[in-house]
Protein backbone atom coordinates (compact mmCIF):
# COMPACT_ATOMS: atom_id res chain seq x y z
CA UNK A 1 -17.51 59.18 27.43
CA UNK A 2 -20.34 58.01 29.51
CA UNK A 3 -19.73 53.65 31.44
CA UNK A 4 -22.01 52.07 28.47
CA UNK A 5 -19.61 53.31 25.45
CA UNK A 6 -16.50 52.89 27.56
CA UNK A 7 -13.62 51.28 25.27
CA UNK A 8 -12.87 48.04 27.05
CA UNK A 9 -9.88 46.32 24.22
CA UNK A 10 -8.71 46.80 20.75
CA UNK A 11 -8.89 44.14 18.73
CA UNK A 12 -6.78 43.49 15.75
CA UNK A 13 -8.27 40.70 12.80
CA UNK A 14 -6.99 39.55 10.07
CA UNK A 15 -8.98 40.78 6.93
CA UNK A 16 -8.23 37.04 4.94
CA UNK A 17 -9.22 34.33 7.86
CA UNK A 18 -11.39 36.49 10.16
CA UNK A 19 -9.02 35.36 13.32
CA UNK A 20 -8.51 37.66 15.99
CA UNK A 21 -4.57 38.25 15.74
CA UNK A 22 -4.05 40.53 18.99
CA UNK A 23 -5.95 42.48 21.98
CA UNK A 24 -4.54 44.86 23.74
CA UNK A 25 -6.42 47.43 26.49
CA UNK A 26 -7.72 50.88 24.94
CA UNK A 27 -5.44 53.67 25.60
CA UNK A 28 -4.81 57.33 23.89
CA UNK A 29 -2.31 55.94 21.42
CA UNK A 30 -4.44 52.80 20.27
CA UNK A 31 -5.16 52.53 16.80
CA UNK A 32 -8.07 54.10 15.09
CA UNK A 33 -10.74 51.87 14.27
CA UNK A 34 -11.19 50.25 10.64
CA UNK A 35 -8.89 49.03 8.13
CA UNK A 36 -4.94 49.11 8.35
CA UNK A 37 -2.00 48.63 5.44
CA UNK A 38 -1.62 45.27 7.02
CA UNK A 39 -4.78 43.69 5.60
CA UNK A 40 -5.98 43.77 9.63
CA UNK A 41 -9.18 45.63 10.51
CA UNK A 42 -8.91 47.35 14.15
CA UNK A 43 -12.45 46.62 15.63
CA UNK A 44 -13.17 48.25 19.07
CA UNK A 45 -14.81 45.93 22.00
CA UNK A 46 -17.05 47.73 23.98
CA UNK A 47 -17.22 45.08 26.71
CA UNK A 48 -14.85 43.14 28.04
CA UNK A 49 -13.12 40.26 25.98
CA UNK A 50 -13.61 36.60 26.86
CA UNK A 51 -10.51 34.97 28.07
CA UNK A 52 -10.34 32.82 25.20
CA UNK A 53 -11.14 35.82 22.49
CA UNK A 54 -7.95 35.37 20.52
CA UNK A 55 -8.11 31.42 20.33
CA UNK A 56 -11.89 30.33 19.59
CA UNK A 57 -13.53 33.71 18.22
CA UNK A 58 -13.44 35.05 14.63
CA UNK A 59 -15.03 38.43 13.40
CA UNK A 60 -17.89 38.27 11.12
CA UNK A 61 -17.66 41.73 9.09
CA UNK A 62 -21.32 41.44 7.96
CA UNK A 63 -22.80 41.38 11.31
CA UNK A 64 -19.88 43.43 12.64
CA UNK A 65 -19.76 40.87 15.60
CA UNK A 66 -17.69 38.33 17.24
CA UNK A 67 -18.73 34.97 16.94
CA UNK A 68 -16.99 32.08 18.94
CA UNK A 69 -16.50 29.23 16.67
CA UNK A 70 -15.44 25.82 17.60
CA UNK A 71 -12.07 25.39 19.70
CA UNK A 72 -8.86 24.48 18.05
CA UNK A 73 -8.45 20.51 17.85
CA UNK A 74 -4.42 21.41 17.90
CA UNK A 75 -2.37 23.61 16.54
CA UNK A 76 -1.69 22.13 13.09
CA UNK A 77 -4.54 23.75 11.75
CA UNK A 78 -5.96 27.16 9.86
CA UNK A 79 -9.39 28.62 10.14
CA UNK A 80 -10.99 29.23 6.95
CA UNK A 81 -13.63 31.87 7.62
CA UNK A 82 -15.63 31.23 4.36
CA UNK A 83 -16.08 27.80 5.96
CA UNK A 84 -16.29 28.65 9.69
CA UNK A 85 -14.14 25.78 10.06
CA UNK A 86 -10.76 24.61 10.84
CA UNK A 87 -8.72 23.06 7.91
CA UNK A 88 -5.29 20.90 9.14
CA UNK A 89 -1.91 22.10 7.68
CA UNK A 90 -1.04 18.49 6.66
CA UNK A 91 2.90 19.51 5.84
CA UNK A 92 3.43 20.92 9.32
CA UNK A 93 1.58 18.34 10.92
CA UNK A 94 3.60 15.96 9.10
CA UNK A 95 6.48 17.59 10.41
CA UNK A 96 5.39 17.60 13.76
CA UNK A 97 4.65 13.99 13.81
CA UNK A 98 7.90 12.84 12.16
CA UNK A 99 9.75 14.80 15.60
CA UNK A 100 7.76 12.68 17.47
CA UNK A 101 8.97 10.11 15.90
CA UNK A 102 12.25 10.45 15.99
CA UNK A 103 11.77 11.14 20.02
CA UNK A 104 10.23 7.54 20.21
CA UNK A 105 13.11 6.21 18.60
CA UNK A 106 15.62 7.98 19.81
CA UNK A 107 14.18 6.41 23.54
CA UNK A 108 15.19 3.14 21.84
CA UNK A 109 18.51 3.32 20.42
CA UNK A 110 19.93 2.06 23.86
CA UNK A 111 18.71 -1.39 23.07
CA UNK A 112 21.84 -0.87 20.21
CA UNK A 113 24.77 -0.23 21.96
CA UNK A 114 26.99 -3.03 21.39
CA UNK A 115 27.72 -2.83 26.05
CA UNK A 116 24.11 -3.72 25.90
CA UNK A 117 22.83 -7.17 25.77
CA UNK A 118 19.48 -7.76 25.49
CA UNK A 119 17.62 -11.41 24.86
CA UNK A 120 17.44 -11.64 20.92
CA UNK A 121 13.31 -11.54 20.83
CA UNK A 122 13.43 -8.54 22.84
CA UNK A 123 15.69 -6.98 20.23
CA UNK A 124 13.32 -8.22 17.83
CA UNK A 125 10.54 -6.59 18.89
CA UNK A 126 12.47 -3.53 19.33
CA UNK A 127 13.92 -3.46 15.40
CA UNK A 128 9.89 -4.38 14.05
CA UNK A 129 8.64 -0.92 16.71
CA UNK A 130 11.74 0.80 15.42
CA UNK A 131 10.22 -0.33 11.62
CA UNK A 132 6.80 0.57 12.42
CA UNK A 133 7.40 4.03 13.45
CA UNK A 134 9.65 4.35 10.68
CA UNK A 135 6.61 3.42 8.46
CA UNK A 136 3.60 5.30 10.94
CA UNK A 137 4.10 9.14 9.12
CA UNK A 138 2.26 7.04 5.36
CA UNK A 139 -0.10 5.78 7.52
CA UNK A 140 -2.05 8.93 9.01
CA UNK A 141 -5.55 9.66 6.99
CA UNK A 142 -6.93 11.88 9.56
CA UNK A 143 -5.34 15.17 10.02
CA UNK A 144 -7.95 16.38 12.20
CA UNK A 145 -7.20 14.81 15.62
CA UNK A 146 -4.32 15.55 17.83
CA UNK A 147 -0.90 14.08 17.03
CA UNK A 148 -1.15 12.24 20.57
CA UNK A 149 -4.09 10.78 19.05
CA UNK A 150 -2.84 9.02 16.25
CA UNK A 151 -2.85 5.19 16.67
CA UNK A 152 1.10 5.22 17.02
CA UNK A 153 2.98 1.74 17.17
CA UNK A 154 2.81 0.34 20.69
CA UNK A 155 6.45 0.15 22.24
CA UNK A 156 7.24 -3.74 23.14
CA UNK A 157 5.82 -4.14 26.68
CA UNK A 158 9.48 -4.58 28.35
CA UNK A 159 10.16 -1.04 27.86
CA UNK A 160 7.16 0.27 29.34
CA UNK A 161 8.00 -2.39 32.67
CA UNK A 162 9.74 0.99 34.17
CA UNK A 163 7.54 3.72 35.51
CA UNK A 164 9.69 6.56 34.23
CA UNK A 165 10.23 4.83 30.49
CA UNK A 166 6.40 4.34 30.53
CA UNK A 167 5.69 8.08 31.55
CA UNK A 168 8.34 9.15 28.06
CA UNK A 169 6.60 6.68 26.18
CA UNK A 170 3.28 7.90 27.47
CA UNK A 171 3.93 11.49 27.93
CA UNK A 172 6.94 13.04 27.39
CA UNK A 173 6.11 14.03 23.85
């Protein structure tokens, strides 16, 4: 086998999406190349993969190539090759907002604890934020962006007067 035909990775794809499920190096035990029982196709790359290969690249069958389609906006989301386009997973991103959530209250429930004695509009604020994130999952419409990126209920500004409590508020999720 001569440099220019050189095996450089084995590429498995899924047969129903088109996504690139797994690369591996070639070696004497790799897979042959075509169809499997798994509904994959094994496709062998001649040169070597892009570093990204598995995350932004689908196979088109027809042209027998691979084509890098546009990145992931986050991982709530399935490509849907007859589209060349990603299409959200609105119950797990659902789910992944209501964790959020409950982290965002959960970095409130101090303001509860009966040792604790806050000024009575500061609790206020704290049981309407509590109420608006309780209400915040009905409210998403766009299951496109990033969770981060949702307009989520802005914590009252006394708990965001500490540098660390701003950073979880901020951050942490």
């Amino acid at each position: 086998m001569n440099e220019e035909t050189r095996i450089e990775a084995v590429v498995t794809v899924d047969n129903n999406t088109n996504r690139v499920l797994a690369s591996s190096t070639y070696g004497l035990s790799s897979p042959p190349e075509g169809p499997t029982a798994e509904r994959t196709t094994v496709v062998y790359l001649y040169t070597q993969p892009p570093m990204d290969l598995q995350e932004n690249y689908y196979y088109d069958f027809a042209k027998e190539e691979f084509i890098k389609g546009p990145e992931r906006p986050h991982p709530y989301v399935e490509w849907e090759a007859s589209l060349n386009v990603w299409l959200p997973l609105e119950d797990e991103y659902l789910n992944a907002v209501s964790i959020n959530r409950t982290k965002r209250l959960y970095l409130t429930d101090w303001c509860f604890v009966s040792d604790v004695s806050l000024p009575a509009d500061d609790l206020e604020e704290v049981r309407l934020y509590r109420e608006d994130l309780r209400n915040f999952p009905s409210t998403i419409t766009d299951f496109s962006i990033p969770i981060e990126d949702q307009n989520w209920p802005e914590p009252p500004e006394f708990l965001l007067s500490d540098t660390n409590t701003r950073m979880l508020f901020t951050f942490g999720f």
